[in-house]
Protein backbone atom coordinates (compact mmCIF):
# COMPACT_ATOMS: atom_id res chain seq x y z
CA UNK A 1 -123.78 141.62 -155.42
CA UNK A 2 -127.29 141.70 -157.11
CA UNK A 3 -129.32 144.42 -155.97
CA UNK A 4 -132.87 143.99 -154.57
CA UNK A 5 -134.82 145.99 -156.63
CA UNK A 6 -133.41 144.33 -159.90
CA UNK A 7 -134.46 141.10 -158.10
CA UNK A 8 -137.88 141.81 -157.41
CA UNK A 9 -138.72 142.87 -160.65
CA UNK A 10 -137.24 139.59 -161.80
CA UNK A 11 -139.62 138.14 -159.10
CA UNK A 12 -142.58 139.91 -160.38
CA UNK A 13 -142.30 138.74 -163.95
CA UNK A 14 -141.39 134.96 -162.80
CA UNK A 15 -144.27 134.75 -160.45
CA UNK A 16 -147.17 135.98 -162.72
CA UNK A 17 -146.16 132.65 -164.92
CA UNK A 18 -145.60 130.22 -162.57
CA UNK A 19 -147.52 126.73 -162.29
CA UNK A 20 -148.93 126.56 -158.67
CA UNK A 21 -150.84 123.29 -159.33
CA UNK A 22 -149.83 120.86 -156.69
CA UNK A 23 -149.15 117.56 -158.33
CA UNK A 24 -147.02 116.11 -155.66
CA UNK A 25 -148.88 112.93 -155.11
CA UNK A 26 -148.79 112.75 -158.75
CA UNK A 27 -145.14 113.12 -159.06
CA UNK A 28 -143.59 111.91 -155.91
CA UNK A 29 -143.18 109.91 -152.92
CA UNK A 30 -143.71 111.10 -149.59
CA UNK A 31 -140.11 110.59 -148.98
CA UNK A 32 -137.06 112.13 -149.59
CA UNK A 33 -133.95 111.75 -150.83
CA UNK A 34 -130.78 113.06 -150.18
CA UNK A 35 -127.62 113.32 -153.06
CA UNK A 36 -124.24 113.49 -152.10
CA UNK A 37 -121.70 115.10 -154.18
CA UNK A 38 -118.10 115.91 -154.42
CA UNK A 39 -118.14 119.63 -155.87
CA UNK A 40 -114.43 119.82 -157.88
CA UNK A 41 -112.91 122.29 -159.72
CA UNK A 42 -111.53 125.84 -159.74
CA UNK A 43 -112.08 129.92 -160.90
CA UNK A 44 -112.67 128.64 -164.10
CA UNK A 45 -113.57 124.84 -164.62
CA UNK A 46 -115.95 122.57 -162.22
CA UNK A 47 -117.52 119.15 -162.24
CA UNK A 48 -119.68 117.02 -159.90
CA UNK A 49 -119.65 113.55 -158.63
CA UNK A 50 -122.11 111.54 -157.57
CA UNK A 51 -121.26 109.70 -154.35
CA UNK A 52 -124.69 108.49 -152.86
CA UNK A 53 -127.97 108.84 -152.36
CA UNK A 54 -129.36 108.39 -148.80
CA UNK A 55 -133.04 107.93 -148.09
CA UNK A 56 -133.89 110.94 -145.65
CA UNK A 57 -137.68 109.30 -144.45
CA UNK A 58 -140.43 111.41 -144.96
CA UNK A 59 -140.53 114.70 -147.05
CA UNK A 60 -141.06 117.88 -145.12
CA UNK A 61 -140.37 120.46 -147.81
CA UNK A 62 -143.27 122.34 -150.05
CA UNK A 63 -145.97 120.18 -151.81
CA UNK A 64 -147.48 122.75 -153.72
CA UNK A 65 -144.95 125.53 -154.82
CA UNK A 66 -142.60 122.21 -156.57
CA UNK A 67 -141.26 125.29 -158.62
CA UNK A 68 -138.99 127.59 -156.98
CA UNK A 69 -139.33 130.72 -159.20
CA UNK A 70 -136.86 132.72 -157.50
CA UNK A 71 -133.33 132.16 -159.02
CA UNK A 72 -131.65 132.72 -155.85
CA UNK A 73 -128.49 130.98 -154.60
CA UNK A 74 -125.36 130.41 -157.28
CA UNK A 75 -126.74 127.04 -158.46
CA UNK A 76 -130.33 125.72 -159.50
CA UNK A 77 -131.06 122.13 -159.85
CA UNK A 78 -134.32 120.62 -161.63
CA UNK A 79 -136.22 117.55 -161.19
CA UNK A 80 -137.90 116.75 -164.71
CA UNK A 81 -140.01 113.70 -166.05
CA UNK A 82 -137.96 111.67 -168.30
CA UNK A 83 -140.08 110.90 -170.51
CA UNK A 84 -142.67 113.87 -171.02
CA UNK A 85 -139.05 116.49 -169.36
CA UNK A 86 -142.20 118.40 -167.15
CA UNK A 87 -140.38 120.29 -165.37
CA UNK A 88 -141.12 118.61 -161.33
CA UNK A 89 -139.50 120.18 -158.75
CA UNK A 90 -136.92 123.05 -158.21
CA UNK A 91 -134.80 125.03 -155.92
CA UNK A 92 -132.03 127.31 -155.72
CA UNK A 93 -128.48 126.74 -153.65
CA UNK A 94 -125.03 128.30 -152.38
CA UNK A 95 -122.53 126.40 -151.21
CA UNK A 96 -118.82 126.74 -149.81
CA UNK A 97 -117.64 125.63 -153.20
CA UNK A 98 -119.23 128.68 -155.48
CA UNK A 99 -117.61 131.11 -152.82
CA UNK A 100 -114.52 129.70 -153.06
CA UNK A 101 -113.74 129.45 -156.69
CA UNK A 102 -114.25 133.42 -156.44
CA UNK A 103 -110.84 133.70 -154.43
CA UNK A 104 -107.42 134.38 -155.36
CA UNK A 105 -106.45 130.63 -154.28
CA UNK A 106 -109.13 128.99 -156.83
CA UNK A 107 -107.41 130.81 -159.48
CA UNK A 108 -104.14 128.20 -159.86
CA UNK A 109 -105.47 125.56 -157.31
CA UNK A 110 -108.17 122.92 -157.59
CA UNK A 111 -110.06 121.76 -154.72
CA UNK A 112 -113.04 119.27 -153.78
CA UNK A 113 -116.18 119.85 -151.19
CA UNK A 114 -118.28 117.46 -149.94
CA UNK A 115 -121.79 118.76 -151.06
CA UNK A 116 -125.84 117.79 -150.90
CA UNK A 117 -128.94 118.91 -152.44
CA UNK A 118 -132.21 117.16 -151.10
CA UNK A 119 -135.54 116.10 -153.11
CA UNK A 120 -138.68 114.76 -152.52
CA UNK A 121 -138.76 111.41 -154.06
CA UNK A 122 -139.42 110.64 -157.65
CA UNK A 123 -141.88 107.91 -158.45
CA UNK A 124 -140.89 107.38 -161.74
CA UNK A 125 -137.50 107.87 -164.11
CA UNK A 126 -136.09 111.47 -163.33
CA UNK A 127 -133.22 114.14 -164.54
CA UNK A 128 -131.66 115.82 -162.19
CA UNK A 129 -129.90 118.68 -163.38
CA UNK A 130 -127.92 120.96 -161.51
CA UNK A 131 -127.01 124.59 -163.10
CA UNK A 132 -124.48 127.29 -162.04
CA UNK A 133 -125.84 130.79 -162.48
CA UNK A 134 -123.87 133.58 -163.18
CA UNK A 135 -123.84 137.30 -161.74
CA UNK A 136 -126.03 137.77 -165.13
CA UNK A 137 -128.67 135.30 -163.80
CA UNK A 138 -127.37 133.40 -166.72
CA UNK A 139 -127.89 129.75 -166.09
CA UNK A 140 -125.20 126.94 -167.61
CA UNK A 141 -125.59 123.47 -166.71
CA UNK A 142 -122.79 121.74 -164.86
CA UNK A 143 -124.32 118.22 -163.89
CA UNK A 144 -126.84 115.77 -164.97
CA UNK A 145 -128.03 112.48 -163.61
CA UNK A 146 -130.82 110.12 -164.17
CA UNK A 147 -132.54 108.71 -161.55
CA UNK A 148 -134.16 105.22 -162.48
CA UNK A 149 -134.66 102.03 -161.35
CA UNK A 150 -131.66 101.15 -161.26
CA UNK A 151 -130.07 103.84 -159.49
CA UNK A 152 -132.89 103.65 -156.73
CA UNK A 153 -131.47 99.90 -155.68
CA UNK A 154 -128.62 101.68 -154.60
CA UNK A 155 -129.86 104.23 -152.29
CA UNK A 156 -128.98 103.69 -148.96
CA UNK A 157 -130.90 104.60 -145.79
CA UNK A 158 -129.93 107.47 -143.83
CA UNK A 159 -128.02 107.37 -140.08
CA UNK A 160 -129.63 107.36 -137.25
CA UNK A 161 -127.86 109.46 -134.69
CA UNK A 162 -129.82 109.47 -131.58
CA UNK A 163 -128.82 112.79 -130.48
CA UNK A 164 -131.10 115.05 -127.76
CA UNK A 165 -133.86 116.93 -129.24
CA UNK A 166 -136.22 119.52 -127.90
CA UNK A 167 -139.55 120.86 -130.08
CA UNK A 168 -139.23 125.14 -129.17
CA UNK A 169 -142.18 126.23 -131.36
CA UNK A 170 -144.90 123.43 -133.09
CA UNK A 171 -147.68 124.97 -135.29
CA UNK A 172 -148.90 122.55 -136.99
CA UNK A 173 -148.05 120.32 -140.17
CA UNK A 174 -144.76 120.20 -141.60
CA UNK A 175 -145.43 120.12 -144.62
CA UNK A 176 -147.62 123.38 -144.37
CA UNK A 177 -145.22 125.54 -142.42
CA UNK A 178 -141.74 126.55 -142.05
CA UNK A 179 -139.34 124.41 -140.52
CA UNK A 180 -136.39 125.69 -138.59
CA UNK A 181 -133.92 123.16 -137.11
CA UNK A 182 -130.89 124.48 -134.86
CA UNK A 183 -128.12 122.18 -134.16
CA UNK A 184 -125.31 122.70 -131.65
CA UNK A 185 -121.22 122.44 -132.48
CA UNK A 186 -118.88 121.77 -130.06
CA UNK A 187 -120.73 121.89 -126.94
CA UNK A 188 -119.67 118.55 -124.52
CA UNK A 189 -122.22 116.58 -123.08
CA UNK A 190 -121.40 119.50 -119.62
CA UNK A 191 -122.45 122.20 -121.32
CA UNK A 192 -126.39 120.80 -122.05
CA UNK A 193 -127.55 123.46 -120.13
CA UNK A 194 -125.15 126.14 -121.82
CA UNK A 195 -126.21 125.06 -125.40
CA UNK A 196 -130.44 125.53 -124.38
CA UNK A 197 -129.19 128.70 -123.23
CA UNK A 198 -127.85 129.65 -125.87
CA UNK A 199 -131.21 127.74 -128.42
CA UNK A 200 -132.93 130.42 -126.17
CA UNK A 201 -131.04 133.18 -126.80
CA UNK A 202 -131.34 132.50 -130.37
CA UNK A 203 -135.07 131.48 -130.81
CA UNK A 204 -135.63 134.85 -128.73
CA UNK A 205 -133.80 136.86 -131.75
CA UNK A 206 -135.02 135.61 -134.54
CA UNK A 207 -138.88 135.35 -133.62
CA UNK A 208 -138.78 139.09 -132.80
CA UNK A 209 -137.63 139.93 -135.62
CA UNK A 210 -139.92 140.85 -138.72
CA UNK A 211 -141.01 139.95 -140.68
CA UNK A 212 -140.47 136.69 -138.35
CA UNK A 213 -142.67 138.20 -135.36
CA UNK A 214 -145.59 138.99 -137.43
CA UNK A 215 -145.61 134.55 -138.78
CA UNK A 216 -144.93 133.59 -135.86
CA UNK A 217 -147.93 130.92 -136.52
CA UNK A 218 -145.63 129.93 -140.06
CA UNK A 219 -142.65 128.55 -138.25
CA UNK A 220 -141.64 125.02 -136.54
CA UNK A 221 -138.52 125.04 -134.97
CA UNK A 222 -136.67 121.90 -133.41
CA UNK A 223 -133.33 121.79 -131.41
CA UNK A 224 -130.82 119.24 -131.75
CA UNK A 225 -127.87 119.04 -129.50
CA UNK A 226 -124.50 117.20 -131.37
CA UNK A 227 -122.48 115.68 -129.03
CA UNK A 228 -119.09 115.30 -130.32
CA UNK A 229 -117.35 112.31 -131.35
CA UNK A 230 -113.74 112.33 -131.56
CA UNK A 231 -113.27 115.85 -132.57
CA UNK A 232 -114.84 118.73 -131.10
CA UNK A 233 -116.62 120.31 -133.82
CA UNK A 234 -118.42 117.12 -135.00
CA UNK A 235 -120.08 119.12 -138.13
CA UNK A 236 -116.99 120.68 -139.18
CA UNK A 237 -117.19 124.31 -138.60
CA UNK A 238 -114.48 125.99 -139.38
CA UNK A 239 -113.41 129.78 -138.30
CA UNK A 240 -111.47 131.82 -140.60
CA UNK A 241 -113.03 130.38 -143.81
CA UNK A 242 -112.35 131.98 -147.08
CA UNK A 243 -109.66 133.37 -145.30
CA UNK A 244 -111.69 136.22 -143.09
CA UNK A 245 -111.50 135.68 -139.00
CA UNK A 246 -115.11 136.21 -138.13
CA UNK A 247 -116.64 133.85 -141.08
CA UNK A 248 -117.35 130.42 -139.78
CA UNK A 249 -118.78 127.33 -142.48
CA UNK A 250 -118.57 123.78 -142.59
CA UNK A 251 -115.76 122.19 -144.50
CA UNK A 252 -118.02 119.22 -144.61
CA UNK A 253 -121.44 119.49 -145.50
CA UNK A 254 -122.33 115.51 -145.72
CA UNK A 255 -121.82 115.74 -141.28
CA UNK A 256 -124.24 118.62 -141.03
CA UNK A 257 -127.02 116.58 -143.85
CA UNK A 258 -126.53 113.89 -141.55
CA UNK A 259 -127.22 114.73 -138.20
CA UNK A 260 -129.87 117.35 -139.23
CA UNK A 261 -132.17 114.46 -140.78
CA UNK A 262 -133.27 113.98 -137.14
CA UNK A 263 -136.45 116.55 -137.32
CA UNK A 264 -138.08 118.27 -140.19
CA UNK A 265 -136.09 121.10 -142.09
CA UNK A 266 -136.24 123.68 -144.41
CA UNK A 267 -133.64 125.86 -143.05
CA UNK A 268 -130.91 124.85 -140.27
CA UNK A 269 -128.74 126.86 -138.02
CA UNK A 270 -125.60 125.51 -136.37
CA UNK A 271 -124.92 127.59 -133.40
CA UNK A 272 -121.03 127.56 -132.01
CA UNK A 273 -119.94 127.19 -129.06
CA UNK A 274 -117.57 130.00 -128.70
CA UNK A 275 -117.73 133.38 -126.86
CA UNK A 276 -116.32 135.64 -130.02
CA UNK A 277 -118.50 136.54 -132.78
CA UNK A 278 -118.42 134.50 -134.95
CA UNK A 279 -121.26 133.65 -138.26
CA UNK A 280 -121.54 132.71 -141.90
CA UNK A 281 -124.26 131.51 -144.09
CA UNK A 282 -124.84 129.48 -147.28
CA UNK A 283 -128.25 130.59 -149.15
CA UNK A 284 -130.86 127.92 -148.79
CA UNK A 285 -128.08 126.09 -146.65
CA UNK A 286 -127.59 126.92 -143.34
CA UNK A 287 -126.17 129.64 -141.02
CA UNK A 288 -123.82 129.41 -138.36
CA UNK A 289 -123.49 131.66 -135.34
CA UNK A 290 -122.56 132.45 -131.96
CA UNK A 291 -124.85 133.65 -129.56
CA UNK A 292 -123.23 135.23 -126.31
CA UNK A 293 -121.21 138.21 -127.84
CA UNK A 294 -122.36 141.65 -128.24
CA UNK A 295 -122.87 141.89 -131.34
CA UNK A 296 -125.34 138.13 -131.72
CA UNK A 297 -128.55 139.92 -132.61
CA UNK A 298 -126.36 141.40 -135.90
CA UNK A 299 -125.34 137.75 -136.52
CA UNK A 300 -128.46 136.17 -136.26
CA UNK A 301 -130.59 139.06 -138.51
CA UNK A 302 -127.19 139.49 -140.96
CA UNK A 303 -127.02 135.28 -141.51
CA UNK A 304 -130.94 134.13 -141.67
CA UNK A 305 -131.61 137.42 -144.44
CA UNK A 306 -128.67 135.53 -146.45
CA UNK A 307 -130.36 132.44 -145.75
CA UNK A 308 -133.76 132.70 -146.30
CA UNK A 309 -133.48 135.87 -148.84
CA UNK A 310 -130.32 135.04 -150.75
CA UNK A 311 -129.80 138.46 -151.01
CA UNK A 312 -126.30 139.63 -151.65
CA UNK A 313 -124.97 136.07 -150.70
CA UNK A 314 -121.26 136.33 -149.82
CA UNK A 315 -119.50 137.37 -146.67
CA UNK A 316 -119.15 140.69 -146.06
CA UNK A 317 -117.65 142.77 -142.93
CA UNK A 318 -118.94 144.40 -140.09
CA UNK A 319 -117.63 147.37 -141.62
CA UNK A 320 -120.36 148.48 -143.83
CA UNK A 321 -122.71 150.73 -141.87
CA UNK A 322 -124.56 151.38 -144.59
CA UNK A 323 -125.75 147.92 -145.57
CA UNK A 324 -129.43 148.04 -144.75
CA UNK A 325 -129.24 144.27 -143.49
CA UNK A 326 -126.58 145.44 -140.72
CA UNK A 327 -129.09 147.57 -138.96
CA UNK A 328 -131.30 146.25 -136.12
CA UNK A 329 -134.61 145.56 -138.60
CA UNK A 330 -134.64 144.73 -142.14
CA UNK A 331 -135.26 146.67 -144.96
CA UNK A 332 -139.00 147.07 -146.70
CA UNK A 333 -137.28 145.41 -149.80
CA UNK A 334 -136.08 142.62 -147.69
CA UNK A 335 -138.52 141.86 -145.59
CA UNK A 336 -140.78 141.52 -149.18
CA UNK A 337 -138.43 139.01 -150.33
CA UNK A 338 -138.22 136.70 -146.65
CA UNK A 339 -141.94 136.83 -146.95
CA UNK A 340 -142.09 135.79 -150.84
CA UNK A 341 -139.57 133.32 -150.35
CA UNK A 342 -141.53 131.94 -146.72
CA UNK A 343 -144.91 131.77 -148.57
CA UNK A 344 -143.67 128.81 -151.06
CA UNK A 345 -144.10 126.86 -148.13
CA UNK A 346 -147.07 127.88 -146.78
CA UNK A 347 -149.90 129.13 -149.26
């Protein structure tokens, strides 16, 4: 677990030499694309795989802050020029793969995971690079790719799902505020009513929380409802993952990319439809909770800190009183964080 105050002088240093010119229109497209990968390895050996790029439609994410300074997440990937290697674009990662090679199973046992990161659009040749980084904050690189003109003929456009969506909070452009989008899992076309309930519930506990509350004026956030197709939990969430009863992720992330292209994102929550407690969350990712058990203000504060902060990203239990993100408000040295990560995309 990294500690917070080791991260924020980290932070401090980083930001003081960061480039805050915004040379998006220089750079990019105003679209964006989305890379699928199968993640493969185990404890000690890992590899990526291209398997396609889908264009998302318009970019959403931050225009101005292209550099993510904060090396949160277990894995970083870069955007550079080819030809000049300026560094473009940025941004930090978790995913179900880097928690799993840390169990006892990845230590004889390979597996694969269906993984994504998302970019804004490159208008000319670009590296992508994607690097693991260590407990240290030691970055190695584990993947490269060029992205040229041939490789854009092949990028396919992304699906359409049609599903129900409702617009709970709208202030303002996109592109200058904080986009929230919360799908549904497993709720049947009966329970519609149940799963606004339930949006409520959630959009109630999060925007009264700080440092939430006070940007209130920062944040878009968009419902989706995901019907299911032939199996209940169309986006894959699983209970039990990593082997712990109350952790919940999805063994799949390609379904989640997919159905969550259907309103602007920068973080996504997947609510269950379950009455037990159930949560997890992947830094820069997604969460996943239920809302209708006692204990759903814990899992909604617990997951979006992880989220949005990165802090301390892996699952731990309820039973550790003394974790400052258990309690019912946030630590000073969290909140700081949440609002240096939030203001990338929005000063």
């Amino acid at each position: 677990m990294r500690r917070i105050a080791f991260l924020l002088i980290i932070i401090a240093f980083i930001s003081c030499s960061r480039n805050d010119k915004n040379d998006f229109g220089k750079h990019f497209l105003d679209k964006t694309l989305r890379i699928n990968l199968v993640h493969s390895g185990d404890a000690c050996d890992e590899s990526f795989k291209l398997e396609q790029i889908y264009d998302d439609g318009l970019w959403y994410g931050r225009t101005k802050n292209l550099v993510n300074p904060y090396r949160l997440g277990t894995y970083l990937y870069e955007v550079r020029d080819v030809e000049t290697d300026e560094l473009l674009y940025s941004d930090g990662i978790s995913t179900l793969f880097g928690e799993w090679r840390l169990t006892e199973e990845a230590k004889d046992t390979k597996r694969s995971f269906n993984e994504s990161i998302r970019i804004p659009y490159p208008n000319k040749d670009a590296k992508i690079t994607m690097y693991r980084i260590d407990s240290l904050d030691v970055t190695e690189p584990v993947w490269e790719y060029i992205l040229n003109k041939e490789s854009k003929s092949l990028i396919e456009p992304a699906k359409n799902h049609n599903n129900r969506s409702l617009r709970l909070l709208d202030s303002g452009n996109p592109k200058e505020k904080v986009d929230i989008i919360i799908l549904g899992d497993g709720y049947t076309i009966d329970d519609i009513k149940l799963f606004g309930s339930d949006v409520v519930k959630f959009y109630n506990s999060f925007i009264n929380t700080e440092p939430f509350k006070s940007r209130k004026n920062d944040f878009n956030i968009h419902a989706v409802q995901v019907l299911p197709i032939k199996e209940k939990n169309t986006l894959k969430v699983n209970n039990g993952t990593l082997g712990h009863d109350k952790y919940a992720l999805a063994s799949d992330e390609w379904a989640f990319r997919e159905y969550a292209t259907q309103a602007p994102y920068d973080y996504a929550v997947i609510l269950i439809n379950s009455d037990e407690s159930y949560g997890g969350s992947l830094y820069n990712l997604y969460i996943t909770a239920t809302v209708r058990a006692q204990s759903e203000d814990y899992i909604i504060k617990h997951e979006m800190g992880h989220h949005i902060a990165g802090i301390a990203d892996k699952f731990y239990s309820h039973e550790t009183p003394n974790d400052s993100i258990c309690y019912s408000s946030y630590s000073d040295d969290l909140i700081e964080m949440i609002n240096k990560v939030l203001d990338l995309h929005t000063k």
